[in-house]
Protein backbone atom coordinates (compact mmCIF):
# COMPACT_ATOMS: atom_id res chain seq x y z
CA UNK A 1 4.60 81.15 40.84
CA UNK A 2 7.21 78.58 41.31
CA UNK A 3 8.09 77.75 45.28
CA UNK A 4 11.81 77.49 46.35
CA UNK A 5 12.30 75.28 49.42
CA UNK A 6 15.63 76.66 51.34
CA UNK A 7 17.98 73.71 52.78
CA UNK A 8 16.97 75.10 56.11
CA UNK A 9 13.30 74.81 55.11
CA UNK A 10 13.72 70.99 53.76
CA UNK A 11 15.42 70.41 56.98
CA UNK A 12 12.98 71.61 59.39
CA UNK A 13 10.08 70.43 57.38
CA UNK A 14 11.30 66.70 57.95
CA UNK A 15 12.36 67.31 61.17
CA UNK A 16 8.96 68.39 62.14
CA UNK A 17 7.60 65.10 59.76
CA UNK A 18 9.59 62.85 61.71
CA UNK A 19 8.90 64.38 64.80
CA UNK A 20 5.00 63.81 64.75
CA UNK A 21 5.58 60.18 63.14
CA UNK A 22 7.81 59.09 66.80
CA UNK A 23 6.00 60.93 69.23
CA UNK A 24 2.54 60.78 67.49
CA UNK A 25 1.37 58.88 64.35
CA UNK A 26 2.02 58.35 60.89
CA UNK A 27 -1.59 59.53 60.29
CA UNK A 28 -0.77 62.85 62.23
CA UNK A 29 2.19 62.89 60.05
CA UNK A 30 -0.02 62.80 56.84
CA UNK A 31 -2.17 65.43 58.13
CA UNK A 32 0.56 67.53 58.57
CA UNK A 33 1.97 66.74 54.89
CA UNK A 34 -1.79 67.27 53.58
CA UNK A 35 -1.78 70.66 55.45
CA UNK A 36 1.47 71.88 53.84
CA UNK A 37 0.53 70.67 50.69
CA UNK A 38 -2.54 72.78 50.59
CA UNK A 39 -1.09 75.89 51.72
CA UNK A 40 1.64 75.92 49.51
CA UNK A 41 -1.23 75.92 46.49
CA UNK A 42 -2.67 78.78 47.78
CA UNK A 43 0.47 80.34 48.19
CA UNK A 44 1.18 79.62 44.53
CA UNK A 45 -2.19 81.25 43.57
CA UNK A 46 -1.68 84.21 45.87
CA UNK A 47 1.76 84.51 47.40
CA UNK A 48 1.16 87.65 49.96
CA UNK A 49 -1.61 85.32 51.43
CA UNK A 50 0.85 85.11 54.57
CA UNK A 51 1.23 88.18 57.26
CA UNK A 52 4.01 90.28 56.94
CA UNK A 53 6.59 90.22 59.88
CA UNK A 54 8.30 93.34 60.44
CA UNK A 55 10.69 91.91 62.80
CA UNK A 56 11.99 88.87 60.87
CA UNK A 57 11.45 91.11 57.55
CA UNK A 58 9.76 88.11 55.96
CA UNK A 59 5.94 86.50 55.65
CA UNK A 60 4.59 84.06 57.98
CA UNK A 61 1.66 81.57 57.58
CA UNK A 62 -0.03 79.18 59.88
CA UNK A 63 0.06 75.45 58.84
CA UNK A 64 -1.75 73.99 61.88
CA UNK A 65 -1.96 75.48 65.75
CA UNK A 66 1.52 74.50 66.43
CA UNK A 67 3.86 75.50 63.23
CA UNK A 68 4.15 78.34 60.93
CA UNK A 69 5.76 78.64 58.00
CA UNK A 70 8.19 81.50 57.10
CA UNK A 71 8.35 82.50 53.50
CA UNK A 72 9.49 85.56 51.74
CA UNK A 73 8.62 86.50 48.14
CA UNK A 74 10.80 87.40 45.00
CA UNK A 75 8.99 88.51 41.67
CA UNK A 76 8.71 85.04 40.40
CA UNK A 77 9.22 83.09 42.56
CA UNK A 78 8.52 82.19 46.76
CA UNK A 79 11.34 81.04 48.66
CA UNK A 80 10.05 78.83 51.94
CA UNK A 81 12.75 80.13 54.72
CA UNK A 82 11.32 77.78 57.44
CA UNK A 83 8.76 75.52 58.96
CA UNK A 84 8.80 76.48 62.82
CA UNK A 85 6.52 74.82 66.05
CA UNK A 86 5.53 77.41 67.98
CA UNK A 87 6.07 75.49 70.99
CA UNK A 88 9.74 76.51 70.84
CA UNK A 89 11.38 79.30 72.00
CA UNK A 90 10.57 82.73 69.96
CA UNK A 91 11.99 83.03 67.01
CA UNK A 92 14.05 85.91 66.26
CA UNK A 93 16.31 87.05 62.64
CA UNK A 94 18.86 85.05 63.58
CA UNK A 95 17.70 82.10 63.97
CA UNK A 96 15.71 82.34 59.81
């Protein structure tokens, strides 16, 4: 299945990237691009992998402890809606 980043997705994902290379490391950066990496393969392989949320009316995943990915699927292909840190304030429809 092919995967779709959203602008919004792109945005937060470097966001987050940049984030953890400031206030962190580079190597904590990495990890965080290894983790995505890897769940975006199994995604490919098996796309409702992720917990449906009934609320935002789209899947959600767990990258690491402190961000989640929202995705949604189409027939053939998954559209990544989001990366959010759960450290924020909830997230609600409007804010996908």
């Amino acid at each position: 299945m092919r995967i779709i980043w959203s602008k919004r997705a792109n945005y937060t994902f470097y966001n987050i990237q940049n984030y953890l290379e400031y206030f962190w490391s580079s190597l904590i950066a990495q990890k965080f691009i290894k983790d995505v990496l890897q769940v975006l393969s199994l995604l490919e392989v098996n796309p409702m992998l992720g917990k449906y949320n009934t609320n935002l009316k789209c899947r959600e995943i767990v990258i690491s402890r402190h961000i989640t990915l929202y995705y949604q699927t189409e027939k053939d292909y998954i559209e990544l809606i989001s990366f959010y840190n759960n450290r924020q304030k909830p997230i609600n429809r409007i804010d996908l």
